[in-house]
C-alpha atoms as a PDB file:
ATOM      1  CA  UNK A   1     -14.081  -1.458  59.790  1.00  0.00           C
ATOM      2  CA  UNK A   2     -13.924  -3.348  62.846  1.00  0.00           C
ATOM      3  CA  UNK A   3     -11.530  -5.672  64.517  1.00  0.00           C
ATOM      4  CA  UNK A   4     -12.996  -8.615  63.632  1.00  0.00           C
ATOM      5  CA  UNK A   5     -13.672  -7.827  60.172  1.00  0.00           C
ATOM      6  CA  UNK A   6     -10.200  -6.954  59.615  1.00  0.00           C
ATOM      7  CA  UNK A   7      -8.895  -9.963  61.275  1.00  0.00           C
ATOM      8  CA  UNK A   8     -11.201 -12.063  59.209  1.00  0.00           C
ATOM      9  CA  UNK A   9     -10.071 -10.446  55.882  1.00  0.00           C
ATOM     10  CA  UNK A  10      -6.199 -10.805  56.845  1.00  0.00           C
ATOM     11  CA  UNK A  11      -6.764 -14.621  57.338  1.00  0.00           C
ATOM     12  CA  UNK A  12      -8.615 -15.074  54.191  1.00  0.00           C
ATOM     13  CA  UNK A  13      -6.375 -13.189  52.361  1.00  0.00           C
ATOM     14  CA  UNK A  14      -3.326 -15.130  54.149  1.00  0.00           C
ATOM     15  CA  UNK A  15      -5.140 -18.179  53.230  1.00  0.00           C
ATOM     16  CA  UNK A  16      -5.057 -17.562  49.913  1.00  0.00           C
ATOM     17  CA  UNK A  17      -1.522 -16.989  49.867  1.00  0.00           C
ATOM     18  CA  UNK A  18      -0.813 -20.377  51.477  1.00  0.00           C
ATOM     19  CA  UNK A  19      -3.224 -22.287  49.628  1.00  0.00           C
ATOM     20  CA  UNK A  20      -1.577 -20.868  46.416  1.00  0.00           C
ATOM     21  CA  UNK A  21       2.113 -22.163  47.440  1.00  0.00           C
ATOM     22  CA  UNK A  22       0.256 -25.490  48.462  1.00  0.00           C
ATOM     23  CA  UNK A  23      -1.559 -26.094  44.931  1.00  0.00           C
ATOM     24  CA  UNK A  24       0.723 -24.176  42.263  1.00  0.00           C
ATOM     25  CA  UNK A  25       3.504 -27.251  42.505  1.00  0.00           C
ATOM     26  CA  UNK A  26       4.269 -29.712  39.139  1.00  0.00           C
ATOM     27  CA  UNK A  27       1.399 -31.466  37.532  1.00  0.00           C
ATOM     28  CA  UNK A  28       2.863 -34.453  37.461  1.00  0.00           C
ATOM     29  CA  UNK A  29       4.523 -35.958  40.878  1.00  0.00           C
ATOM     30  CA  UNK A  30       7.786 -37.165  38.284  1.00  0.00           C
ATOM     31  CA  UNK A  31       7.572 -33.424  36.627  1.00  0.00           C
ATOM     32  CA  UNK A  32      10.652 -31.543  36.545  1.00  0.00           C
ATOM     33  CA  UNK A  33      10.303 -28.332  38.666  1.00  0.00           C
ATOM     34  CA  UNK A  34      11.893 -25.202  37.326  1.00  0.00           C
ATOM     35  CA  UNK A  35      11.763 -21.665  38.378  1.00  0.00           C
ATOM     36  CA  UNK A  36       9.382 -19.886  36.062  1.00  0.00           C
ATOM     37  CA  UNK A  37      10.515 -16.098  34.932  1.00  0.00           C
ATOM     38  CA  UNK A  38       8.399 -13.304  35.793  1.00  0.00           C
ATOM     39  CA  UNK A  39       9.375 -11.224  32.449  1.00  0.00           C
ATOM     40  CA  UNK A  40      11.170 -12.094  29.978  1.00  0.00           C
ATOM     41  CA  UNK A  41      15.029 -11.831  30.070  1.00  0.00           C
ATOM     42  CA  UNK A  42      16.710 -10.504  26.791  1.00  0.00           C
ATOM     43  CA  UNK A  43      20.205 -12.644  26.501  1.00  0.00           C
ATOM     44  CA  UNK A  44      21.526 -10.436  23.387  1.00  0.00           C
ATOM     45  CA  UNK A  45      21.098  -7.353  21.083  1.00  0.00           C
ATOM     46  CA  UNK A  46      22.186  -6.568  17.663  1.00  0.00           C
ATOM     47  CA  UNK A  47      21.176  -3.484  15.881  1.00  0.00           C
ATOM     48  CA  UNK A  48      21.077  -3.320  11.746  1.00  0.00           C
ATOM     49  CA  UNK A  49      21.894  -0.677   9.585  1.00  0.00           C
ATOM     50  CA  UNK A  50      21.194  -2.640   6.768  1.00  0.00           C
ATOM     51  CA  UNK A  51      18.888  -1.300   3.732  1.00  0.00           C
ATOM     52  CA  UNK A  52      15.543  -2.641   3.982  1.00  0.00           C
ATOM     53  CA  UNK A  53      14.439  -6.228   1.823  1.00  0.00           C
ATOM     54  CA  UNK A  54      11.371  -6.550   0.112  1.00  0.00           C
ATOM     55  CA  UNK A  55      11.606  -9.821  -2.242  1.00  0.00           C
ATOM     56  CA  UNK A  56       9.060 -12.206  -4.071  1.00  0.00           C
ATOM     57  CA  UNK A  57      10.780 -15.639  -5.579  1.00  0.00           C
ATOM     58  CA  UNK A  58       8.630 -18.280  -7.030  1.00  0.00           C
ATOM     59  CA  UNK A  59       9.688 -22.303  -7.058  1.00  0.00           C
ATOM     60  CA  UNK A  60       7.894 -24.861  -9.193  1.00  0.00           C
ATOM     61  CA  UNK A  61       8.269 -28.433  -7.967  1.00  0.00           C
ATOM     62  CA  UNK A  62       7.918 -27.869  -4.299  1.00  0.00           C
ATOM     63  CA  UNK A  63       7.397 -30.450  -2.108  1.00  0.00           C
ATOM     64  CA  UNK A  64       5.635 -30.299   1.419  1.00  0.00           C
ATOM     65  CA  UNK A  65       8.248 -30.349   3.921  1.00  0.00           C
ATOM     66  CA  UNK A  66      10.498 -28.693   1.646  1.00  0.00           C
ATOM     67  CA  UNK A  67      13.697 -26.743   2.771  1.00  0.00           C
ATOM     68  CA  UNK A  68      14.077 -23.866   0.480  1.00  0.00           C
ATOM     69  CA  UNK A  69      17.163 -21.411   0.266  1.00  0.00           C
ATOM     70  CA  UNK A  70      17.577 -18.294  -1.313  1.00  0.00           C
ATOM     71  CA  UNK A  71      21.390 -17.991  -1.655  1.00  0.00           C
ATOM     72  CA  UNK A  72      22.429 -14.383  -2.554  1.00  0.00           C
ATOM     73  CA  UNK A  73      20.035 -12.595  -0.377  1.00  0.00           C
ATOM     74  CA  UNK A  74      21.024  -9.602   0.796  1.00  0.00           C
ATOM     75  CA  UNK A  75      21.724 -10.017   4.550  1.00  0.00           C
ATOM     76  CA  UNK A  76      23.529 -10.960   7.310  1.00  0.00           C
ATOM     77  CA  UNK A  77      23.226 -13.538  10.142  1.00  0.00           C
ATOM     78  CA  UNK A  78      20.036 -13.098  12.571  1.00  0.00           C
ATOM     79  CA  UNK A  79      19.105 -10.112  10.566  1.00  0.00           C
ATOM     80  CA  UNK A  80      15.561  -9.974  11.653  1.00  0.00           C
ATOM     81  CA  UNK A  81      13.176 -11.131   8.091  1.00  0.00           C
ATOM     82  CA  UNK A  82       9.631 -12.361   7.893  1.00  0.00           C
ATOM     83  CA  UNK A  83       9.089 -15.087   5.291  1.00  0.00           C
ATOM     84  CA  UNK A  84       5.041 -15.815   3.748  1.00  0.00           C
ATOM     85  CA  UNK A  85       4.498 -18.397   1.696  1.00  0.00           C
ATOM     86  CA  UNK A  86       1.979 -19.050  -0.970  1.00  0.00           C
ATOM     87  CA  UNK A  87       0.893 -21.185  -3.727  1.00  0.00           C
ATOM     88  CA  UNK A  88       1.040 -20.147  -7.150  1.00  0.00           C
ATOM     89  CA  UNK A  89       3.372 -18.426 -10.216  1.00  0.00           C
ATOM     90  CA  UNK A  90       4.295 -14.333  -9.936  1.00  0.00           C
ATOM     91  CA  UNK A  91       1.408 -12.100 -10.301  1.00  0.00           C
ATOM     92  CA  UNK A  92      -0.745 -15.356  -9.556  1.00  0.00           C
ATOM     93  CA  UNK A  93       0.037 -16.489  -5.917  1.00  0.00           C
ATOM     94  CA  UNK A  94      -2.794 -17.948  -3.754  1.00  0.00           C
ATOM     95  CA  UNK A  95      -5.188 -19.258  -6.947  1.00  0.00           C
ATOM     96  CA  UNK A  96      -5.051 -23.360  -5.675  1.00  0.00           C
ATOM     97  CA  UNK A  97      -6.721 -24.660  -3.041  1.00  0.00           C
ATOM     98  CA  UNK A  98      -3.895 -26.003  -1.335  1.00  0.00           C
ATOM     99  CA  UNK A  99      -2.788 -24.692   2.567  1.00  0.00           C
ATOM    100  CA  UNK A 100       0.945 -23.318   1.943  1.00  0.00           C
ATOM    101  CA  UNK A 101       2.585 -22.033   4.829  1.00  0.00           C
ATOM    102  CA  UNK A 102       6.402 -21.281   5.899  1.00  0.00           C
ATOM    103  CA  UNK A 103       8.027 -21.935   9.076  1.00  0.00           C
ATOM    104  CA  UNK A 104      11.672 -21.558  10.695  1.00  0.00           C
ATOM    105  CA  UNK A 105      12.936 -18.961   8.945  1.00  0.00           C
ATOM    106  CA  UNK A 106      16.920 -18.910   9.166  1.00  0.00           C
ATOM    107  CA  UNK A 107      19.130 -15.866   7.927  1.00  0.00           C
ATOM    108  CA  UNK A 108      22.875 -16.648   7.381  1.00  0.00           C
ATOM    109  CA  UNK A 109      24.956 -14.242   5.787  1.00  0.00           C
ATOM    110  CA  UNK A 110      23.997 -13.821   2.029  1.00  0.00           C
ATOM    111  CA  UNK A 111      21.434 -16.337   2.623  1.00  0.00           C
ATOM    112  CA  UNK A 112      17.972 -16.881   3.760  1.00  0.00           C
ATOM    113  CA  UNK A 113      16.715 -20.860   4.970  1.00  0.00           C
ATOM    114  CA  UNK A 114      12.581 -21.283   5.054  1.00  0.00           C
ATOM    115  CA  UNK A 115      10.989 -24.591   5.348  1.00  0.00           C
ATOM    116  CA  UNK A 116       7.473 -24.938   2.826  1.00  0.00           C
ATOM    117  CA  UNK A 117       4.266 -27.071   3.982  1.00  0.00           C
ATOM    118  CA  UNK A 118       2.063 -27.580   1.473  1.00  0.00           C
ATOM    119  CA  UNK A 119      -0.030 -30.264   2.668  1.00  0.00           C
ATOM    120  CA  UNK A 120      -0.289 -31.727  -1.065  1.00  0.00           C
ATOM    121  CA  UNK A 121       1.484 -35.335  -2.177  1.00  0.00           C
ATOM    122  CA  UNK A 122       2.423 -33.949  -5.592  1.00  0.00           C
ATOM    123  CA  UNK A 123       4.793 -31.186  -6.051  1.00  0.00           C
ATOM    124  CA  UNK A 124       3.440 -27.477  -6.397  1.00  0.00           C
ATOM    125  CA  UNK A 125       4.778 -24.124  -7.595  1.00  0.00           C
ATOM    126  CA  UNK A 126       5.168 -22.089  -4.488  1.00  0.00           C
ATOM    127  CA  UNK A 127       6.410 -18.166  -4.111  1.00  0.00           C
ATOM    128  CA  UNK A 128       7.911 -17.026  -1.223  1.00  0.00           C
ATOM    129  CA  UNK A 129       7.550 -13.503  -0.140  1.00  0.00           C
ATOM    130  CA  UNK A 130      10.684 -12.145   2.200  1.00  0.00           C
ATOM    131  CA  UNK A 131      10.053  -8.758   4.649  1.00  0.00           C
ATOM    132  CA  UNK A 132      13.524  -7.773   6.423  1.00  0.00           C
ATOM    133  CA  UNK A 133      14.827  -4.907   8.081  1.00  0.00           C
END
């Protein structure tokens, strides 16, 4: 490769460099400016030695929005569990037509927090189905 060539390449490859700095600022000229992480950091660890859960409770009368707690469950706090939610009676989940979903999933100690969206104005019978290490 020649001289040139290799000067031209440096300066086009410099130029990206700069122009990158240049045009990767906020969106926004009032937008807060924070250093984005590379990777992300872990901030704590906690290992289980707890048996494994594998649960299924139903709930008639759910409403949409609903905060449901299973009191008695058989963990601890932050225990890592999964929580599914559908709509229906045991041995019958899923048969409506209705869009049931759970979200934020808590886990205290002997207790396990799961807020239900059904996306229907009239209350529903709703199982929950719990997945833990």
């Amino acid at each position: 490769m020649k001289k040139s060539q290799r000067l031209v390449t440096l300066l086009a490859g410099l130029g990206l460099v700069v122009g990158g700095v240049f045009f990767t600022g906020p969106a926004s000229a009032g937008a807060e400016s924070r250093p984005v992480p590379k990777h992300p950091t872990l901030v704590s660890q906690k290992s289980f030695s707890a048996t494994s859960l594998s649960q299924t409770l139903c709930w008639t009368g759910v409403n949409d929005g609903q905060l449901i707690t299973w009191y008695g469950a058989p963990v601890t706090a932050s225990q890592p569990v999964v929580a599914s939610a559908s709509e229906g009676v045991m041995y019958g989940e899923g048969a409506g037509g209705a869009r049931v979903y759970a979200e934020n999933t808590t886990v205290l100690n002997s207790a396990i927090l799961v807020r239900v969206h059904t996306g229907w104005s009239t209350p529903l019978s709703v199982c929950l189905h719990y997945v833990g290490a």
